[in-house]
PDB file of N, CA and C in Angstrom:
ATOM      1  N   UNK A   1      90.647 160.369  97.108  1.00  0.00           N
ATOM      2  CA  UNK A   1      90.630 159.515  98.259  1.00  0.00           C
ATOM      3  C   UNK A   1      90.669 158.067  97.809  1.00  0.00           C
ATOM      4  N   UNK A   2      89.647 157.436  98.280  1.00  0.00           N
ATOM      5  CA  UNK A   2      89.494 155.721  97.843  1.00  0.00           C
ATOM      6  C   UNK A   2      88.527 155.315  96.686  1.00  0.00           C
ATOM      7  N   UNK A   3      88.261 154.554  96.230  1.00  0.00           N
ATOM      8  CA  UNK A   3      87.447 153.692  95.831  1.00  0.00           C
ATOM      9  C   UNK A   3      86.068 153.060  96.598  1.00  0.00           C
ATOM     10  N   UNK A   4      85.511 154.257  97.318  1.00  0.00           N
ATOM     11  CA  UNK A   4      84.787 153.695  98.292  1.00  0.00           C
ATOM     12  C   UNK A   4      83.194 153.788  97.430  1.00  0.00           C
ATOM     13  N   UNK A   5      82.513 153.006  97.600  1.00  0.00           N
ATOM     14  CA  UNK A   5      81.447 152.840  97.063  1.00  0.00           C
ATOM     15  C   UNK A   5      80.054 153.154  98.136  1.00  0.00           C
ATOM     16  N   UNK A   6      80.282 154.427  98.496  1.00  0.00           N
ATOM     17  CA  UNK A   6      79.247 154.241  99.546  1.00  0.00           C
ATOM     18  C   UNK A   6      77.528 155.217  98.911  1.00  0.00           C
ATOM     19  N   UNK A   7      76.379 154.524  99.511  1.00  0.00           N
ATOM     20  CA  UNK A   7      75.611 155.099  98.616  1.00  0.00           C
ATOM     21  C   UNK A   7      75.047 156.477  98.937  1.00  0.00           C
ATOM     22  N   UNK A   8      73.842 156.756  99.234  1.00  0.00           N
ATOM     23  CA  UNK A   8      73.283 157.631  99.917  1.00  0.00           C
ATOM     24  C   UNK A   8      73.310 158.162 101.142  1.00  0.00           C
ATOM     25  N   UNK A   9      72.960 156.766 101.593  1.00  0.00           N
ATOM     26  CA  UNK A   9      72.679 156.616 103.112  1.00  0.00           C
ATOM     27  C   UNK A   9      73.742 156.449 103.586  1.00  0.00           C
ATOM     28  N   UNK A  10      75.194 156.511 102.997  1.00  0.00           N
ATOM     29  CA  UNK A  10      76.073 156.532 103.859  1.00  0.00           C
ATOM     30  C   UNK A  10      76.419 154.778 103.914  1.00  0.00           C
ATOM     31  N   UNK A  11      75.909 153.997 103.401  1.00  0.00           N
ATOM     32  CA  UNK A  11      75.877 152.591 103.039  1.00  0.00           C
ATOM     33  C   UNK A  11      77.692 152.331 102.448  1.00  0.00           C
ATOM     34  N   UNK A  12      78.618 151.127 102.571  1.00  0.00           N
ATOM     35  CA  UNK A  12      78.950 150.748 101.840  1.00  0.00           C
ATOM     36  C   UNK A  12      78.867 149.652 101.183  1.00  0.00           C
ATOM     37  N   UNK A  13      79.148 148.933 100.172  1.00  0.00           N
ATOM     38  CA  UNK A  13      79.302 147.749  99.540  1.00  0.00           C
ATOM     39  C   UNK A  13      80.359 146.210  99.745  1.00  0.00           C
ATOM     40  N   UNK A  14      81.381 147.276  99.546  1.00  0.00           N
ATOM     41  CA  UNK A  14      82.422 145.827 100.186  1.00  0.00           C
ATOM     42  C   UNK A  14      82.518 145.970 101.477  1.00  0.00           C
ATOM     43  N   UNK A  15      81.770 146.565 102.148  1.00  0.00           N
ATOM     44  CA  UNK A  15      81.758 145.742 103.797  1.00  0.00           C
ATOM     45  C   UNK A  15      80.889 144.994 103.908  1.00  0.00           C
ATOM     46  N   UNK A  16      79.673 145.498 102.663  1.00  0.00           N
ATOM     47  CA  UNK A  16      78.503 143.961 103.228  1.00  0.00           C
ATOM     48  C   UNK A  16      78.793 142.956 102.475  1.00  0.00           C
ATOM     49  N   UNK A  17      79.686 142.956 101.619  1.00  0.00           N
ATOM     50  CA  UNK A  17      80.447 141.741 100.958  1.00  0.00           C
ATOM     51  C   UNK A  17      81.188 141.364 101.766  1.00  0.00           C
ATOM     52  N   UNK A  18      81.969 141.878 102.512  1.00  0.00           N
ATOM     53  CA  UNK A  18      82.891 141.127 103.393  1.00  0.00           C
ATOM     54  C   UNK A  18      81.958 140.657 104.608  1.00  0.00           C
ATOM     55  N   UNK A  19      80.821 141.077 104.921  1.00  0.00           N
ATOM     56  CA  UNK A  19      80.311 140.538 106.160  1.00  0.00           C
ATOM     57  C   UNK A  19      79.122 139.485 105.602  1.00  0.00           C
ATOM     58  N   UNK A  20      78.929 139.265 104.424  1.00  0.00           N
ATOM     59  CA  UNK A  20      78.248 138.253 104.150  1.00  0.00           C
ATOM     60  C   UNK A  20      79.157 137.120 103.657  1.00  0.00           C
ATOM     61  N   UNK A  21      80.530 137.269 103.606  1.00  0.00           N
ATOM     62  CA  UNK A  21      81.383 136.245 103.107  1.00  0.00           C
ATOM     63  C   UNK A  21      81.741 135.389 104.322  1.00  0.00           C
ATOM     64  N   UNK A  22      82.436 136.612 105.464  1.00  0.00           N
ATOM     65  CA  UNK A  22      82.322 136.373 106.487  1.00  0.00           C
ATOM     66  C   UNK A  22      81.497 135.627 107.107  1.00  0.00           C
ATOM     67  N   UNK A  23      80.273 135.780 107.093  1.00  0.00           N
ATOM     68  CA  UNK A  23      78.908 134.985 108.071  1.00  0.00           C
ATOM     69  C   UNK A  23      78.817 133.548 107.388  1.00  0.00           C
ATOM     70  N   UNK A  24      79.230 133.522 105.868  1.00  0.00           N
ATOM     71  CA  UNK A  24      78.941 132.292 105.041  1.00  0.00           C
ATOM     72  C   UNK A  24      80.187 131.571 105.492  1.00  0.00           C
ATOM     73  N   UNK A  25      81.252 131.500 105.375  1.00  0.00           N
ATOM     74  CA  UNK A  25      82.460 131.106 105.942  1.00  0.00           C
ATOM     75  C   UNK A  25      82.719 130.548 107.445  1.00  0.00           C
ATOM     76  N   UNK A  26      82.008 131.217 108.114  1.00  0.00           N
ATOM     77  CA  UNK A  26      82.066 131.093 109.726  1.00  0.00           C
ATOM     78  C   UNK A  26      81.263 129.646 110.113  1.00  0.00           C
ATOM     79  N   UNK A  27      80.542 129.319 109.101  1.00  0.00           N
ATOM     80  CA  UNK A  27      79.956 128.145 109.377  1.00  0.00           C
ATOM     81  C   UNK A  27      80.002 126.833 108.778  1.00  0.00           C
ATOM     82  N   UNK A  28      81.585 127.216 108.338  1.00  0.00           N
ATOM     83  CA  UNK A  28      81.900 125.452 107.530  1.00  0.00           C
ATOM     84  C   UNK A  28      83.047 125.089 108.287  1.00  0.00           C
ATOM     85  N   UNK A  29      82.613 123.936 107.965  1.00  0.00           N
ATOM     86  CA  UNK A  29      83.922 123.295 108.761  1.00  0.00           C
ATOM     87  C   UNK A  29      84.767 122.883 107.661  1.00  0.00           C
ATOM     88  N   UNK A  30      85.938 122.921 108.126  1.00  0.00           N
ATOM     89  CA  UNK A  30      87.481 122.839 107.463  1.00  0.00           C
ATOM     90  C   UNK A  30      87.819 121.370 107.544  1.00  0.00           C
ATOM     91  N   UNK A  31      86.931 120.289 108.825  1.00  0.00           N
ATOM     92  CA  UNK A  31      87.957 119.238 109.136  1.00  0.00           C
ATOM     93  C   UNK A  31      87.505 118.645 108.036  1.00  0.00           C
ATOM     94  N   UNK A  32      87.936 117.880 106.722  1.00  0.00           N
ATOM     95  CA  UNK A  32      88.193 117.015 106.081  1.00  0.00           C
ATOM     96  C   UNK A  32      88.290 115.411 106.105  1.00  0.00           C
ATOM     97  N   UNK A  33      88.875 115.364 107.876  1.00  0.00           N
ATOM     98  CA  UNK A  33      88.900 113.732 107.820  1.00  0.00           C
ATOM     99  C   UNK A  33      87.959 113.007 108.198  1.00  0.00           C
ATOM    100  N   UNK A  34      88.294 112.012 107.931  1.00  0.00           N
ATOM    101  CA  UNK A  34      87.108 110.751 108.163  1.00  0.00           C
ATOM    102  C   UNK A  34      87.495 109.837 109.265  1.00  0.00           C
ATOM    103  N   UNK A  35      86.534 109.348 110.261  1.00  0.00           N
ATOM    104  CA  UNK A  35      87.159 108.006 110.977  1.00  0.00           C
ATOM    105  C   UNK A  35      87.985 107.531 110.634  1.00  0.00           C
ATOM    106  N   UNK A  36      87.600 107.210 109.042  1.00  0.00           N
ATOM    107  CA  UNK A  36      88.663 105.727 109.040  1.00  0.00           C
ATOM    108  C   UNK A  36      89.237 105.705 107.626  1.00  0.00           C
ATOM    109  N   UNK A  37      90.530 105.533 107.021  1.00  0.00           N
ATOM    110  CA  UNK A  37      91.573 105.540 106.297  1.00  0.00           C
ATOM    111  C   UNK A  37      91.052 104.269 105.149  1.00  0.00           C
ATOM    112  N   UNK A  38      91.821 104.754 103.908  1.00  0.00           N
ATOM    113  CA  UNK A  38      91.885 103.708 102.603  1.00  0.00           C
ATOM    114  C   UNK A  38      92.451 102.501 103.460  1.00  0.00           C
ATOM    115  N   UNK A  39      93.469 102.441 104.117  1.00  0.00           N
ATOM    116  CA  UNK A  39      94.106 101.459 104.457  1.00  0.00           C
ATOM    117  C   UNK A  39      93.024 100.444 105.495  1.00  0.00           C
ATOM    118  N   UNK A  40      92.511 101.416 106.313  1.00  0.00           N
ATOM    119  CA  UNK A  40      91.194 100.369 107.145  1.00  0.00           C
ATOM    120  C   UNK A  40      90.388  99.802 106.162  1.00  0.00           C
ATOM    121  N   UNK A  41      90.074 100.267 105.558  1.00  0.00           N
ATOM    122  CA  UNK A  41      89.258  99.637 104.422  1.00  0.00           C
ATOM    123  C   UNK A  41      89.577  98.448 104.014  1.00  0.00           C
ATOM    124  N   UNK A  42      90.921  98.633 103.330  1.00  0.00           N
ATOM    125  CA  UNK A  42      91.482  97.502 102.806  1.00  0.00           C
ATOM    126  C   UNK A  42      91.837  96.568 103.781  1.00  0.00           C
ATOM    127  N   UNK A  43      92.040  96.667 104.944  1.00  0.00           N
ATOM    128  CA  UNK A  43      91.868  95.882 106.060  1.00  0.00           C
ATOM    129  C   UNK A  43      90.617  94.836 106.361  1.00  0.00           C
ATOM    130  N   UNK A  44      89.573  95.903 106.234  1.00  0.00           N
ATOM    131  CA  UNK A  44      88.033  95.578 106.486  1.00  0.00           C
ATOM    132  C   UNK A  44      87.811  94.598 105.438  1.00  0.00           C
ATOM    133  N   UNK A  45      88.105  94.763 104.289  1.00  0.00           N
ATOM    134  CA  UNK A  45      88.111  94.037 103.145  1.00  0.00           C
ATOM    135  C   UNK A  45      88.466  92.291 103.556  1.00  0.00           C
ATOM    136  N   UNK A  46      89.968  92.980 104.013  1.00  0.00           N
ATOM    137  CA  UNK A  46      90.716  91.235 103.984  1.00  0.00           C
ATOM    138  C   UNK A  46      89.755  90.590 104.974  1.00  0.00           C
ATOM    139  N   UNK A  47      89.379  91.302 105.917  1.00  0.00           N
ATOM    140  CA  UNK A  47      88.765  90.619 107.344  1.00  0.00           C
ATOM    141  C   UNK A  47      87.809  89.844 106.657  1.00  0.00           C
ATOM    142  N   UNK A  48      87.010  90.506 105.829  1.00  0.00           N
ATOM    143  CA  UNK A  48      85.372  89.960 105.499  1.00  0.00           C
ATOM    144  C   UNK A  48      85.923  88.604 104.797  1.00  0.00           C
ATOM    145  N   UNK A  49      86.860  88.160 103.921  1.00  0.00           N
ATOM    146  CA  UNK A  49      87.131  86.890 103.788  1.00  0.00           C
ATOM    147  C   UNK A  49      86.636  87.142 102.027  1.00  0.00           C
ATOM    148  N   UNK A  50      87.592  87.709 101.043  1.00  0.00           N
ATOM    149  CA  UNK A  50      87.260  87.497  99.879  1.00  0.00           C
ATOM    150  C   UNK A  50      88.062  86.075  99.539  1.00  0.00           C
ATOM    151  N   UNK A  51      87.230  85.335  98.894  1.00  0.00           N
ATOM    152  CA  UNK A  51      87.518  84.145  98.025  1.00  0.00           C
ATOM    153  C   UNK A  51      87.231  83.761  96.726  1.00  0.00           C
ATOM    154  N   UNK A  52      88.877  83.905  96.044  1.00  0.00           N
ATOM    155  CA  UNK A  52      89.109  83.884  94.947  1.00  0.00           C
ATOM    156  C   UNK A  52      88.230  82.977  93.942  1.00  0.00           C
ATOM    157  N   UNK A  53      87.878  83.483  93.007  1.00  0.00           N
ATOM    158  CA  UNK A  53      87.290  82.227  91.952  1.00  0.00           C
ATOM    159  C   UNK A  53      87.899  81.067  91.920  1.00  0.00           C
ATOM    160  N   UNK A  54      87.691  80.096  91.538  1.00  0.00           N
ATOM    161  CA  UNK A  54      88.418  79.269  91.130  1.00  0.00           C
ATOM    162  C   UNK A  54      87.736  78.668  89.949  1.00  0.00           C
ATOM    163  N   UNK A  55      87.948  78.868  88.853  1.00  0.00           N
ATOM    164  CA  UNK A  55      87.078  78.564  87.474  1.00  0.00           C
ATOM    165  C   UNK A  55      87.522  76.420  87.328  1.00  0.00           C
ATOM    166  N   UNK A  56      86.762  75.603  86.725  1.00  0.00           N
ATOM    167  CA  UNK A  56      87.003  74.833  86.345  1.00  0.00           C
ATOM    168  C   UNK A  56      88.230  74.628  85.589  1.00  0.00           C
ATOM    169  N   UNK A  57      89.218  73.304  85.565  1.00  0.00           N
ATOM    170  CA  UNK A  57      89.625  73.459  84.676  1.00  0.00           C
ATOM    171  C   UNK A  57      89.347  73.020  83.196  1.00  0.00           C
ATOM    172  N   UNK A  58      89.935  73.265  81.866  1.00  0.00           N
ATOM    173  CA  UNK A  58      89.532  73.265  80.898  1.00  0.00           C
ATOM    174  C   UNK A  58      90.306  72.326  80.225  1.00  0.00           C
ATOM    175  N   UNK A  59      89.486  71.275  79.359  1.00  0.00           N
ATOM    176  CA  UNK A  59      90.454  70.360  78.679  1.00  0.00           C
ATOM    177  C   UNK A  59      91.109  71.139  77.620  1.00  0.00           C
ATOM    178  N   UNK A  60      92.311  69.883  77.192  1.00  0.00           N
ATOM    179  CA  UNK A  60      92.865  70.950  75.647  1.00  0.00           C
ATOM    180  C   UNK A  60      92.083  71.101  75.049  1.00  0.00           C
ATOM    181  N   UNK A  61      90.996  70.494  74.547  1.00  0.00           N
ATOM    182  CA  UNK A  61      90.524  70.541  73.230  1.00  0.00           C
ATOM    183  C   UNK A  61      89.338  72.178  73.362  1.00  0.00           C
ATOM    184  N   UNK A  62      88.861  72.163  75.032  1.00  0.00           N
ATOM    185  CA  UNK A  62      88.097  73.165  75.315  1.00  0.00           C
ATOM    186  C   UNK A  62      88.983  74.542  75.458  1.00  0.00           C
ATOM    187  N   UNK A  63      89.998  74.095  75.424  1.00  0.00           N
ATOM    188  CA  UNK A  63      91.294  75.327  75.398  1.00  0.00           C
ATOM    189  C   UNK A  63      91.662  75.986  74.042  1.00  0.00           C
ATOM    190  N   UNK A  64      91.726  75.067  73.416  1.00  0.00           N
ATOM    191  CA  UNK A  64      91.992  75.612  71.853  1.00  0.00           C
ATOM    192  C   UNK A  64      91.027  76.013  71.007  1.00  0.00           C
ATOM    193  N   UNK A  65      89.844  75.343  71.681  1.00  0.00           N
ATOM    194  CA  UNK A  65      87.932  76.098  71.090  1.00  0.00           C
ATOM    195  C   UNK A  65      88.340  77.593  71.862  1.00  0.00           C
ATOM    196  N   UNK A  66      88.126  77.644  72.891  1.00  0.00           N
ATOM    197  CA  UNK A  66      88.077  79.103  73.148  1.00  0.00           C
ATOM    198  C   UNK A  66      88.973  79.947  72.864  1.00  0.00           C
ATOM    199  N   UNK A  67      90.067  79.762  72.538  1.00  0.00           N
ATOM    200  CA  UNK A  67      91.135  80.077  71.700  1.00  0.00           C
ATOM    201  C   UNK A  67      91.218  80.638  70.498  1.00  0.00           C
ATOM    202  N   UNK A  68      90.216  79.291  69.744  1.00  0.00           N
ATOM    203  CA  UNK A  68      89.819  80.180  68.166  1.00  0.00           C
ATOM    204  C   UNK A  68      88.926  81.019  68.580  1.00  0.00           C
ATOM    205  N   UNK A  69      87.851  80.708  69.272  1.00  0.00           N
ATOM    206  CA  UNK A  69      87.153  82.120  69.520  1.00  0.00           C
ATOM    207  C   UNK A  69      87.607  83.490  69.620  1.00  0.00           C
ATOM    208  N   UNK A  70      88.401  83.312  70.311  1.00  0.00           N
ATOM    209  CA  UNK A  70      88.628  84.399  70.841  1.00  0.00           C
ATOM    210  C   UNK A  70      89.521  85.160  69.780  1.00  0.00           C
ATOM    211  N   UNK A  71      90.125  84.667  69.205  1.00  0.00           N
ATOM    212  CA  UNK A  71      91.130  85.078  67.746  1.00  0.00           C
ATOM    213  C   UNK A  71      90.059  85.426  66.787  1.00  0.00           C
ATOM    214  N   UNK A  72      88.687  84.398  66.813  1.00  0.00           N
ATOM    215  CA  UNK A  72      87.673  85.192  65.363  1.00  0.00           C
ATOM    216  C   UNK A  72      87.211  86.288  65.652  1.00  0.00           C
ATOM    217  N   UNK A  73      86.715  86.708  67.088  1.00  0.00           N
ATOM    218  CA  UNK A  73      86.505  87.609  67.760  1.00  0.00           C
ATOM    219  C   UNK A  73      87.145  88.655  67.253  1.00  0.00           C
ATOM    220  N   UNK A  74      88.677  88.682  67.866  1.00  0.00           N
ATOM    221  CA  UNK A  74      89.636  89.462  67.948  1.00  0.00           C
ATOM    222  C   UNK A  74      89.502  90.295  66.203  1.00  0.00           C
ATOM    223  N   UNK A  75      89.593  89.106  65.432  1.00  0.00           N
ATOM    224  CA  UNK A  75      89.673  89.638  63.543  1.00  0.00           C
ATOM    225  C   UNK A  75      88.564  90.390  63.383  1.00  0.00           C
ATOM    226  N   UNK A  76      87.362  90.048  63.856  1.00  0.00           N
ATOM    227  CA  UNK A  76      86.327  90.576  63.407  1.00  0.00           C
ATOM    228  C   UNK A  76      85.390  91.819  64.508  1.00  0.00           C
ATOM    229  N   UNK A  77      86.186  92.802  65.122  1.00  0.00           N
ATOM    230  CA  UNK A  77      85.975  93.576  65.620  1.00  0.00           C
ATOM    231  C   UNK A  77      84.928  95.269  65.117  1.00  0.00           C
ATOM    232  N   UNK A  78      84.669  94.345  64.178  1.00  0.00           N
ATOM    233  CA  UNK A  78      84.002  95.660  63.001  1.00  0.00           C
ATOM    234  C   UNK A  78      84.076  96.841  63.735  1.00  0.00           C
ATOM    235  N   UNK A  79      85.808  96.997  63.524  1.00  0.00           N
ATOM    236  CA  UNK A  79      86.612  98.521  63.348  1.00  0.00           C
ATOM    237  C   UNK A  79      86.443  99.227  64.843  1.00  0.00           C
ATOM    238  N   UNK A  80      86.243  98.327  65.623  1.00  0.00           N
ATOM    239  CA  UNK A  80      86.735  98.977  66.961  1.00  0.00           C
ATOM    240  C   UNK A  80      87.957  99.174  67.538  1.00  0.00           C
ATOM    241  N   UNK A  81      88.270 100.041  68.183  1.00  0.00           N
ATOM    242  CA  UNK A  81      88.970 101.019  69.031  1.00  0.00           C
ATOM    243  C   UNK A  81      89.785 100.001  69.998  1.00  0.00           C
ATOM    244  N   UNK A  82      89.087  99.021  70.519  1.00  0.00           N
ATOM    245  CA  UNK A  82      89.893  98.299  71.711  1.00  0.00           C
ATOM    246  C   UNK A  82      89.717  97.107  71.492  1.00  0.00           C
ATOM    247  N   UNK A  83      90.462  96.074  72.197  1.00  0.00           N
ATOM    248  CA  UNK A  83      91.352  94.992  71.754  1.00  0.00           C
ATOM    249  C   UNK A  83      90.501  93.455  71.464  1.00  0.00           C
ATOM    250  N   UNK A  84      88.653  94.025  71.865  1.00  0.00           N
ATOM    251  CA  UNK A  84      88.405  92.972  71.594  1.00  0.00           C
ATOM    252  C   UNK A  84      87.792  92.082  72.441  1.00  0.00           C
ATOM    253  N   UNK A  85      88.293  92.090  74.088  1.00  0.00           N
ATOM    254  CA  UNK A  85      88.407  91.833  74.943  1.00  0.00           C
ATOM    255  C   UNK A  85      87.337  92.092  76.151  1.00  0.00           C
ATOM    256  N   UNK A  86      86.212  91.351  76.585  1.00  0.00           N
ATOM    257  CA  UNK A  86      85.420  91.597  77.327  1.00  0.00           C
ATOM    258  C   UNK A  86      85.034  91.316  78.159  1.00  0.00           C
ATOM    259  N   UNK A  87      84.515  91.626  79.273  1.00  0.00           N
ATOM    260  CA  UNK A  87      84.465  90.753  80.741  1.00  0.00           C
ATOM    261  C   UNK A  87      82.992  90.062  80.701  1.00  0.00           C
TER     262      UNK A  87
END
């Protein structure tokens, strides 16, 4: 006949697997979406009013100091992986 797994009592198995999958299943919800979209966001964003840095400017001489810095920096990375470069 089948593969039926029934026990003593006349019990089977994969029906109370299927009716406990069933009962667990029956109570989720599927909808996924949200109010409101990446794009509202980025909307919401512009609305709130971001304003750009605006750093000082830098004389030459403070231009070419940070310059070498950033080059001794760069040489002396004791054997790292990335470029050096840090925020």
């Amino acid at each position: 006949m089948g593969n039926e797994k029934k026990g003593s009592d006349g019990f089977d198995e994969e029906e109370l697997i299927r009716s406990e999958f069933e009962s667990i299943i029956s109570g989720l919800n599927l909808d996924q979406s949200s109010p409101t979209t990446y794009l509202d966001d980025l909307d919401r964003i512009d609305q709130e009013g971001f304003i750009q840095p605006n750093p000082a400017r830098q004389s030459p001489r403070g231009f070419i100091q940070s310059a070498r810095t950033a080059i001794v920096r760069w040489f002396h990375r004791n054997n790292r992986d990335d470029d050096g470069a840090t925020l």
